[in-house]
C-alpha atoms as a PDB file:
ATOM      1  CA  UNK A   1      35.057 -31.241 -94.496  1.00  0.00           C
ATOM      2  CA  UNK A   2      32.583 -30.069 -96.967  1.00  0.00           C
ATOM      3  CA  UNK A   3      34.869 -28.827 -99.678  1.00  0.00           C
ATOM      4  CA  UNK A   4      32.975 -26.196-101.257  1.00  0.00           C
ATOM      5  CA  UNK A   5      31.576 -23.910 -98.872  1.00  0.00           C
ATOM      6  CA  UNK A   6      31.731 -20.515 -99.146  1.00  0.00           C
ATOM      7  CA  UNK A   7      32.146 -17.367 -97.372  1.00  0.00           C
ATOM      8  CA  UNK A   8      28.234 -16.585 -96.944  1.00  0.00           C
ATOM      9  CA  UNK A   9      27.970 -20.269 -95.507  1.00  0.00           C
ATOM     10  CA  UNK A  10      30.751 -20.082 -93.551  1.00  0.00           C
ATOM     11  CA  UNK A  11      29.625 -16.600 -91.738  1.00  0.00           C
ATOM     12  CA  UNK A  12      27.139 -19.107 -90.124  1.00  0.00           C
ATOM     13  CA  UNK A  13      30.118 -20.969 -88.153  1.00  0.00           C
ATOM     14  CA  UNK A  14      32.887 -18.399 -87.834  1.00  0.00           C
ATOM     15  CA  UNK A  15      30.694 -14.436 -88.005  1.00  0.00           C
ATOM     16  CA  UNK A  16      31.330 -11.873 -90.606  1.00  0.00           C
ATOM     17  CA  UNK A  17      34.988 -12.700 -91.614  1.00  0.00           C
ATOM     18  CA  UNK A  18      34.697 -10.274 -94.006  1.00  0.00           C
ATOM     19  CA  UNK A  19      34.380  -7.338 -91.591  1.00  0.00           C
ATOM     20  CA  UNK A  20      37.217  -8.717 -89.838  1.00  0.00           C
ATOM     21  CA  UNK A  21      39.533  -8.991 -93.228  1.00  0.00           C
ATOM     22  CA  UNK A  22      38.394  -5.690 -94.012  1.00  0.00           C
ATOM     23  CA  UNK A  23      39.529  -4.080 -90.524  1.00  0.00           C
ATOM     24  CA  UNK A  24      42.655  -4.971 -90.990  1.00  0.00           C
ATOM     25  CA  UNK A  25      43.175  -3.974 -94.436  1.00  0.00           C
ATOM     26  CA  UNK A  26      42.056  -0.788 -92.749  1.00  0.00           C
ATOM     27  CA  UNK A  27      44.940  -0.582 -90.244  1.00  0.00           C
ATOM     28  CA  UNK A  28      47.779  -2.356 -92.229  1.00  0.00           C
ATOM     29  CA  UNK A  29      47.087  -1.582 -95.894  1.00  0.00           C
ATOM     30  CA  UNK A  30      47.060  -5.476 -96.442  1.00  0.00           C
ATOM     31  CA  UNK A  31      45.817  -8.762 -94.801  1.00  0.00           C
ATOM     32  CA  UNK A  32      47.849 -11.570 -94.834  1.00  0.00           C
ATOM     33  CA  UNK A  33      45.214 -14.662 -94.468  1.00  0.00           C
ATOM     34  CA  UNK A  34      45.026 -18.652 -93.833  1.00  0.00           C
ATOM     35  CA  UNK A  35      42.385 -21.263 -93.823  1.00  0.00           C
ATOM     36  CA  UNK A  36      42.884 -24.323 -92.740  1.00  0.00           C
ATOM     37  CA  UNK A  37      40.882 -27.147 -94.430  1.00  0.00           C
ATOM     38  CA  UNK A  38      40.426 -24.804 -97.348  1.00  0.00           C
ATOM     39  CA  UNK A  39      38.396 -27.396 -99.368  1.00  0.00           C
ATOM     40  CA  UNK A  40      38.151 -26.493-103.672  1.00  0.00           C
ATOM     41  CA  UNK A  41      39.404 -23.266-101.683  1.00  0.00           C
ATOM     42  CA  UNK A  42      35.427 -21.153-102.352  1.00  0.00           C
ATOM     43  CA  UNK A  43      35.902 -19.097 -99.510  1.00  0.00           C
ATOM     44  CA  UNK A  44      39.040 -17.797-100.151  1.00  0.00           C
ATOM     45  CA  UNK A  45      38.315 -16.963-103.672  1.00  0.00           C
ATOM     46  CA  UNK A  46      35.354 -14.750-102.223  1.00  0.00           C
ATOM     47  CA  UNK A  47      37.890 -12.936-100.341  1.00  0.00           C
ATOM     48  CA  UNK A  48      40.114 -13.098-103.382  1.00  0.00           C
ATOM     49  CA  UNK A  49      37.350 -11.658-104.794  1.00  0.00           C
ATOM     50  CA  UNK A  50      36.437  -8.553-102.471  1.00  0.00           C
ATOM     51  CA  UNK A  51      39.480  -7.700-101.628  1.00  0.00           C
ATOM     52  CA  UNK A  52      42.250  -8.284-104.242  1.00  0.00           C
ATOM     53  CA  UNK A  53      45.522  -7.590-104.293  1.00  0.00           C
ATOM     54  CA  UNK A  54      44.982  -6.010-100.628  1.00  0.00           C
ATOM     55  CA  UNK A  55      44.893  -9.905 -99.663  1.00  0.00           C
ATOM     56  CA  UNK A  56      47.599 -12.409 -99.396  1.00  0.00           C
ATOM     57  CA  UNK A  57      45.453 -15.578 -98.716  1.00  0.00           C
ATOM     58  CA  UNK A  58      47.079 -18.916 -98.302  1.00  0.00           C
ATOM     59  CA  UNK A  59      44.895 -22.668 -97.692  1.00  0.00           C
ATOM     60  CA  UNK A  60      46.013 -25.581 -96.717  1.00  0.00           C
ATOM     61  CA  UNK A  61      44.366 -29.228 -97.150  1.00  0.00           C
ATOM     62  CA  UNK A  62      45.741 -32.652 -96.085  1.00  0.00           C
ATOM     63  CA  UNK A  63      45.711 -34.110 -99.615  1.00  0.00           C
ATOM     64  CA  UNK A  64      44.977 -33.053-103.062  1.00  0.00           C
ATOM     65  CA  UNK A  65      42.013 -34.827-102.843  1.00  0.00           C
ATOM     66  CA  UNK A  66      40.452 -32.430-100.647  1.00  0.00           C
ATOM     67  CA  UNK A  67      41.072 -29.532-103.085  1.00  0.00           C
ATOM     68  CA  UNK A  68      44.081 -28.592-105.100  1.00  0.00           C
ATOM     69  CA  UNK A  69      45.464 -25.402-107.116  1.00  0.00           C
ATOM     70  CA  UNK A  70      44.514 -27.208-110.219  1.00  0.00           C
ATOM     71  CA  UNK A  71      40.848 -27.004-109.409  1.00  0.00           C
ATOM     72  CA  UNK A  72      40.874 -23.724-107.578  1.00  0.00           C
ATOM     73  CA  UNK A  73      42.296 -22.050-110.874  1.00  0.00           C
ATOM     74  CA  UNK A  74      39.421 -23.371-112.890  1.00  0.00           C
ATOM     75  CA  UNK A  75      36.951 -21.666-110.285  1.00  0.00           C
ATOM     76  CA  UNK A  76      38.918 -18.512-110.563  1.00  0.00           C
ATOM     77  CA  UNK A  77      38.279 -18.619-113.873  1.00  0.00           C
ATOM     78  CA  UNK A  78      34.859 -19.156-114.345  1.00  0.00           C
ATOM     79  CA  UNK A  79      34.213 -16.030-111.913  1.00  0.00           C
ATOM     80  CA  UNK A  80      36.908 -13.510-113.365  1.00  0.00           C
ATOM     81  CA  UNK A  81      39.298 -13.997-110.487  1.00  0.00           C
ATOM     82  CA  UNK A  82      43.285 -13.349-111.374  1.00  0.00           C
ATOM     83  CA  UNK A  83      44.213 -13.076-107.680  1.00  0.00           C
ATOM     84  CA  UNK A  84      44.478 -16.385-107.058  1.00  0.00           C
ATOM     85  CA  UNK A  85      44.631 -18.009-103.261  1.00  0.00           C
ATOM     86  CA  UNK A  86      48.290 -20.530-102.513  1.00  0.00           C
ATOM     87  CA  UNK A  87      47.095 -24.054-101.402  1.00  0.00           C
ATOM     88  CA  UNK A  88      49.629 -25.821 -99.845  1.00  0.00           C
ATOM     89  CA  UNK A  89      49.453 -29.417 -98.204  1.00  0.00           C
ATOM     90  CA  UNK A  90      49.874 -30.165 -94.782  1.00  0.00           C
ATOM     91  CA  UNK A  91      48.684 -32.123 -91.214  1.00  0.00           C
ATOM     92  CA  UNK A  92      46.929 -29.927 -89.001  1.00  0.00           C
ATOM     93  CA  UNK A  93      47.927 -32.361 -86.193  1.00  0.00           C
ATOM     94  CA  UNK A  94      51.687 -31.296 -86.182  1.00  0.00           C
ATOM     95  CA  UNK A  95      53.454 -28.040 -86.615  1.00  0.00           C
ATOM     96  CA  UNK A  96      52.395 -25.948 -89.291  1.00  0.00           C
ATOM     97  CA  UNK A  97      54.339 -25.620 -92.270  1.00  0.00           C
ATOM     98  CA  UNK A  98      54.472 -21.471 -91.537  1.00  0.00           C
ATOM     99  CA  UNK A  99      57.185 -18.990 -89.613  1.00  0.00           C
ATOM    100  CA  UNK A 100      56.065 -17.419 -86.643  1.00  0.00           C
ATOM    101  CA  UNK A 101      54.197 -14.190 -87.083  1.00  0.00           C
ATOM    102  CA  UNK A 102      52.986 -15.359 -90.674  1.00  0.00           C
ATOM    103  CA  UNK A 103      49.178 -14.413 -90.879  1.00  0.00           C
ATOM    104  CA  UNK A 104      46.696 -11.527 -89.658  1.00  0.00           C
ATOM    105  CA  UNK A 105      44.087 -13.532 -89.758  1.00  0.00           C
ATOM    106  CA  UNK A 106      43.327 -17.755 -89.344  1.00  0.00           C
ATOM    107  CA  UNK A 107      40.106 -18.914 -89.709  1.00  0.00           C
ATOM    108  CA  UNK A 108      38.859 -22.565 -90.338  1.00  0.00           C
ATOM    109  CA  UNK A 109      35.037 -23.445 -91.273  1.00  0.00           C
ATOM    110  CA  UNK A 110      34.977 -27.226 -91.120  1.00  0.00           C
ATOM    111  CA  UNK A 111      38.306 -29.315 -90.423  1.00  0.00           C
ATOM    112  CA  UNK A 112      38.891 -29.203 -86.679  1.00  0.00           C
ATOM    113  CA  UNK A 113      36.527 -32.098 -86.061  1.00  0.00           C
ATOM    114  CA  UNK A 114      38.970 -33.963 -88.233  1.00  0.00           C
ATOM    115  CA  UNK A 115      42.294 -33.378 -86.444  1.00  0.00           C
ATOM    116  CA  UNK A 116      43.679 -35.555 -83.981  1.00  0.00           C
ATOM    117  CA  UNK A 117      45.086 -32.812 -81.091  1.00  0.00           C
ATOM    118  CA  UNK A 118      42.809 -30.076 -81.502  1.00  0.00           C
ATOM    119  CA  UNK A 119      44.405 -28.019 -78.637  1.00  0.00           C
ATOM    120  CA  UNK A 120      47.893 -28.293 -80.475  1.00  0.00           C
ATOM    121  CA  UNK A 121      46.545 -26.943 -83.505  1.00  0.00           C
ATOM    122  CA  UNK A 122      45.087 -23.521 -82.005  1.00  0.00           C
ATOM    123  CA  UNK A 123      48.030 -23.336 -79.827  1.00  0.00           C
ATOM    124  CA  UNK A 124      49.831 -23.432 -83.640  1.00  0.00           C
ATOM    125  CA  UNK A 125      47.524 -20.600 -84.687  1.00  0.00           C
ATOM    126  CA  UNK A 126      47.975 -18.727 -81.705  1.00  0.00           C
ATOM    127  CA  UNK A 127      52.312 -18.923 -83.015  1.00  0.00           C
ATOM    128  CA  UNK A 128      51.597 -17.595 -86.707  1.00  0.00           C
ATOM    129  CA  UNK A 129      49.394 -14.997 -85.880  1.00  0.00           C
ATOM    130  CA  UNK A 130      50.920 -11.949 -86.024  1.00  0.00           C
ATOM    131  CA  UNK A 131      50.954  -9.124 -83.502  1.00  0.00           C
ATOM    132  CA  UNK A 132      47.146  -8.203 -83.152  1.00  0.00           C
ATOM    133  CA  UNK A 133      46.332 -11.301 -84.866  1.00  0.00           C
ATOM    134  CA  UNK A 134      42.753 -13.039 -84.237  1.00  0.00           C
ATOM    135  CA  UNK A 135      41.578 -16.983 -85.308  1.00  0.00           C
ATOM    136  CA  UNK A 136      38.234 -17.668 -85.410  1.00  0.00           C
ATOM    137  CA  UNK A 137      37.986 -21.404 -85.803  1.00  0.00           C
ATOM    138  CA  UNK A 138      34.739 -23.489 -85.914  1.00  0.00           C
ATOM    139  CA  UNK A 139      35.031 -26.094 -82.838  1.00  0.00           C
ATOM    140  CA  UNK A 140      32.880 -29.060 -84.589  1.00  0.00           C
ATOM    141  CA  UNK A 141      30.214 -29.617 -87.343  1.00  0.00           C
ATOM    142  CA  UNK A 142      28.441 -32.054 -85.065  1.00  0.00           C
ATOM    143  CA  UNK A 143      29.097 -29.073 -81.758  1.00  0.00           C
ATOM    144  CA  UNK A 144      26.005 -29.246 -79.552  1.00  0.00           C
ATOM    145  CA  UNK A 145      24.010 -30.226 -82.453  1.00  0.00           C
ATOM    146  CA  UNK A 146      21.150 -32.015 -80.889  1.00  0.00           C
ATOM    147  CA  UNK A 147      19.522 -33.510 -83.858  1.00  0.00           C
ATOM    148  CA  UNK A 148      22.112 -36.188 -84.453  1.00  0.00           C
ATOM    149  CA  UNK A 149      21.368 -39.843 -83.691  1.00  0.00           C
ATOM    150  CA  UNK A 150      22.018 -40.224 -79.615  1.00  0.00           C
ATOM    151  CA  UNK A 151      25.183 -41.779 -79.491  1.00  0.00           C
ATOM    152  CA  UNK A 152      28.471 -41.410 -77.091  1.00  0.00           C
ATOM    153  CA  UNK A 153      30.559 -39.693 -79.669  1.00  0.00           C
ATOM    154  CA  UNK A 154      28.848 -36.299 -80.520  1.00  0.00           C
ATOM    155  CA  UNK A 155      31.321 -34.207 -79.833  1.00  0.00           C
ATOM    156  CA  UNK A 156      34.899 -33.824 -81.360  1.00  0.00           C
ATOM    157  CA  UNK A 157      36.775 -33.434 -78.046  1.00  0.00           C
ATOM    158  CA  UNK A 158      36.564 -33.906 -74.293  1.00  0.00           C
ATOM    159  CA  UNK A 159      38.310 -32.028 -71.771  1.00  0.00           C
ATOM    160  CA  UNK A 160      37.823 -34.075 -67.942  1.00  0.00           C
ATOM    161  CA  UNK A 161      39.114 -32.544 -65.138  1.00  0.00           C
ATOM    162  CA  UNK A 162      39.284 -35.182 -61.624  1.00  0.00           C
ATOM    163  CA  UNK A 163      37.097 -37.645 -63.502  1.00  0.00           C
ATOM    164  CA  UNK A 164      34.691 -35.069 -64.626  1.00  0.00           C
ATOM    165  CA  UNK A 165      33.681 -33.929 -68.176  1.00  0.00           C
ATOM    166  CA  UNK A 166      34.272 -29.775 -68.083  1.00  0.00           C
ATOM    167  CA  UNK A 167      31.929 -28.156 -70.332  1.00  0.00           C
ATOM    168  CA  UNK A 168      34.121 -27.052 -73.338  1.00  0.00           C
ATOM    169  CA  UNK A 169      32.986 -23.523 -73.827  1.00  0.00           C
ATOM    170  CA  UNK A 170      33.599 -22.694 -70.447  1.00  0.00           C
ATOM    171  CA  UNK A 171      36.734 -24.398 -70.193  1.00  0.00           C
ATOM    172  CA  UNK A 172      38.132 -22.349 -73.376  1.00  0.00           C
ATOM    173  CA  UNK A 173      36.720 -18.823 -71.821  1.00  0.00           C
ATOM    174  CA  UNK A 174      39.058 -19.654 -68.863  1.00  0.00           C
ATOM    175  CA  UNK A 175      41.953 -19.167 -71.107  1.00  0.00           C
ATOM    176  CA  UNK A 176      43.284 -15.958 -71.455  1.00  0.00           C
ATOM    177  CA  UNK A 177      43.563 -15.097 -74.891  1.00  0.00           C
ATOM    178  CA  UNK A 178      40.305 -17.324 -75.913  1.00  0.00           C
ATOM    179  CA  UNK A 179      36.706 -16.676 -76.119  1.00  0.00           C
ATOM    180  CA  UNK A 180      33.421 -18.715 -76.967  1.00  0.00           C
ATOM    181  CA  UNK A 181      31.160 -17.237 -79.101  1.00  0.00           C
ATOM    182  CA  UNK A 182      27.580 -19.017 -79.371  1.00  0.00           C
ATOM    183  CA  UNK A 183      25.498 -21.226 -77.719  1.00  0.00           C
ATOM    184  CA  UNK A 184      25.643 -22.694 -74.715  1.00  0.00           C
ATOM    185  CA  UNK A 185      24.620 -26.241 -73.277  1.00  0.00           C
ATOM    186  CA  UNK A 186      22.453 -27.355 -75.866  1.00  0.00           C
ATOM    187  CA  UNK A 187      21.031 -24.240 -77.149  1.00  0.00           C
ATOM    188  CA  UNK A 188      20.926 -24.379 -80.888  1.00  0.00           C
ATOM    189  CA  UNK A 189      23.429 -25.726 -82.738  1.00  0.00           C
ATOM    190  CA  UNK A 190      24.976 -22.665 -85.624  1.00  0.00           C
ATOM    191  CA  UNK A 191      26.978 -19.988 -85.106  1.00  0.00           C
ATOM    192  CA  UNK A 192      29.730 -21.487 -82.645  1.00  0.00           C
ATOM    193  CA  UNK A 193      33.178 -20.383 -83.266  1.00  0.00           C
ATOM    194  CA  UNK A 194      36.549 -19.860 -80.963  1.00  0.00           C
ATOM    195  CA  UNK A 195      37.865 -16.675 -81.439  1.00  0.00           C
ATOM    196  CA  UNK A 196      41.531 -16.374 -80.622  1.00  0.00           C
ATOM    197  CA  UNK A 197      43.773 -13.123 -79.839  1.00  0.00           C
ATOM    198  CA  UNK A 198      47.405 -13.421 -80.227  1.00  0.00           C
ATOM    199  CA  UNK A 199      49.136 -14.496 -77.080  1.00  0.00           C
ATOM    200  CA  UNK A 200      53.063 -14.069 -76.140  1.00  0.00           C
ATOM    201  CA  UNK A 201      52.058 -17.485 -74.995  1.00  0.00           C
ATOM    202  CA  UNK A 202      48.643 -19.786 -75.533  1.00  0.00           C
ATOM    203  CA  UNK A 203      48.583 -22.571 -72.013  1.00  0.00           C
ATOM    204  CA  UNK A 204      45.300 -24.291 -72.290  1.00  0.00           C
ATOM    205  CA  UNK A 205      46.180 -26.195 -68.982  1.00  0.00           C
ATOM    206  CA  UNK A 206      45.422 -29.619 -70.714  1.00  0.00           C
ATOM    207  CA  UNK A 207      47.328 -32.408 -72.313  1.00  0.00           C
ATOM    208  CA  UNK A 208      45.711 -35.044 -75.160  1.00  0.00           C
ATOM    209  CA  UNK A 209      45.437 -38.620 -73.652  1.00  0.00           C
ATOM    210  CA  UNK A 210      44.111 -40.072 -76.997  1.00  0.00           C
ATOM    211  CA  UNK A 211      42.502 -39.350 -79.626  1.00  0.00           C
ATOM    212  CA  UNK A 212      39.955 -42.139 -81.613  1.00  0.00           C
ATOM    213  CA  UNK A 213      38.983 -41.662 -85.205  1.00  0.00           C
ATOM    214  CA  UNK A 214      35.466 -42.562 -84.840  1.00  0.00           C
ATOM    215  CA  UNK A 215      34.940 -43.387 -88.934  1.00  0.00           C
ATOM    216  CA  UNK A 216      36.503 -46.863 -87.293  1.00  0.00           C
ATOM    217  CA  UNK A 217      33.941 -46.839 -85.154  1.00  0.00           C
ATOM    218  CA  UNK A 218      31.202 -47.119 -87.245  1.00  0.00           C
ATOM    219  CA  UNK A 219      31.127 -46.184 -90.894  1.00  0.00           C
ATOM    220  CA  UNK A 220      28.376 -43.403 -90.586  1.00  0.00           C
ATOM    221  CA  UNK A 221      30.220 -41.689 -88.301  1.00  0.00           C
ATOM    222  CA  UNK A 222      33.230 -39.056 -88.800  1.00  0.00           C
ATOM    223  CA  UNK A 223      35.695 -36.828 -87.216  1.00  0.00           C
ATOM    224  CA  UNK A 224      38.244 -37.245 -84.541  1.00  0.00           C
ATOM    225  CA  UNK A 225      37.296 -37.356 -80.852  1.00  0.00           C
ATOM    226  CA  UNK A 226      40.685 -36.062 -78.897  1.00  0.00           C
ATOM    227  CA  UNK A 227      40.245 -36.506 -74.904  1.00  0.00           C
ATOM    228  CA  UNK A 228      42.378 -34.384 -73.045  1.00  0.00           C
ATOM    229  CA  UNK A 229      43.212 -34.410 -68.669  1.00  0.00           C
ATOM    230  CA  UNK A 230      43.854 -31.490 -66.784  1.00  0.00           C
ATOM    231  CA  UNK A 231      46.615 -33.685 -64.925  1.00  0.00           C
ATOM    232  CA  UNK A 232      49.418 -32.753 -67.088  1.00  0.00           C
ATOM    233  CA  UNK A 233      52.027 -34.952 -65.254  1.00  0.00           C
ATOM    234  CA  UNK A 234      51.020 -38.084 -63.839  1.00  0.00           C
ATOM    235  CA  UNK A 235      52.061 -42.045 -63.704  1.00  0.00           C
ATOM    236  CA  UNK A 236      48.687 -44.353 -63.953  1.00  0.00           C
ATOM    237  CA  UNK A 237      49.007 -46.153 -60.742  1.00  0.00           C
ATOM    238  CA  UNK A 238      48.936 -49.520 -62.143  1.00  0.00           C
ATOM    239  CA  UNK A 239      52.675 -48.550 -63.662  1.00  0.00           C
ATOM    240  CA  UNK A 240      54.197 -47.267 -60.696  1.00  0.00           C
ATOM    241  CA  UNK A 241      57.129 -48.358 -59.377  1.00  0.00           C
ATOM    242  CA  UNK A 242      56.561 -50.700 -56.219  1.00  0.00           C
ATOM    243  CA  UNK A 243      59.648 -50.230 -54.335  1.00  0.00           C
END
């Protein structure tokens, strides 16, 4: 992730999150907020900043290296901030540390290219949204960006349907309660985000078959590439029982 990007950065990937913070301080009197891969934790001090005590914004990072109270109270201070954000510590790639109807709003700017079952981590934002809840999560850095260097691992995640490759923002507009905002098959690279609406229940149709850290790969390289199959219940032929 790039750890200290802020709000006005961020509207590039996710949209005007502060219009969206804002409408629901208009309905509820408060807004109860999470980012995930909060970085030195910029963008939620901007909030912080805006929108005081009418916020309740919580981050969370994998390690203190990526950002930790400690340093998000010194940038706090410098700007005049005494509503301070919560960063907490956690794996995006299992169950969220967070009850079930936690959050009005979840948005993430730059860490889903980094977590290993992307699909299990929206269907984990769909679960601590609250009623009327929306997620708008960046789907990659690298998404459709066609001025990287050509090479087979792009893209963050792969959804393959009968031994074809679906193409990912229509797959995710096929699910009810999720919707693709930005360009389409190579058509400019900013501005992509997956906006999410709270769901009784999130069923993307898919399950992850693996997932490769590509930094293994090759050292100039980064995130996670998950591959997911429609064919949620299957035995490879080759370990099928014979008789």
């Amino acid at each position: 992730m790039v750890r200290n990007r802020g709000l006005d950065k961020g509207q590039l990937y996710l949209g005007d999150l502060r219009r969206l913070v804002s409408g629901v301080i208009e309905r509820r009197g408060r807004a109860r907020v999470l980012e995930a891969g909060c970085g030195h934790g910029v963008a939620m001090l901007d909030l912080a900043e805006e929108f005081g005590s009418a916020l309740e914004i919580t981050g969370f990072n994998l390690t203190v290296v990526d950002g930790d109270e400690e340093r998000l109270r010194a940038l706090a201070s410098g700007r005049g901030i005494d509503h301070l954000p919560r960063i907490v510590f956690c794996d995006a790639s299992k169950p969220l540390p967070f009850d079930d109807g936690s959050f009005d709003v979840v948005y993430s700017m730059a860490s889903l290219y980094l977590y290993d079952d992307k699909l299990a981590f929206l269907a984990e934002c769909n679960r601590i949204l609250a009623e009327d809840g929306v997620a708008r999560v960046n789907p990659s850095l690298h998404f459709l960006n066609t001025e990287l260097p050509e090479h087979r691992y792009n893209h963050s995640w792969e959804i393959w349907r009968d031994g074809e490759l679906l193409p990912l923002p229509d797959y995710l507009d096929g699910v009810d309660g999720v919707e693709f905002h930005g360009p389409r098959h190579g058509e400019g690279v900013d501005r992509s985000y997956i906006e999410l609406h709270k769901r009784d229940s999130l069923d993307f149709g898919a399950r992850l078959i693996s997932s490769i850290d590509t930094n293994f790969l090759w050292h100039e390289w980064g995130g996670v590439l998950s591959i997911y199959s429609t064919q949620q219940s299957f035995v490879p032929r080759y370990k099928r029982a014979t008789g």
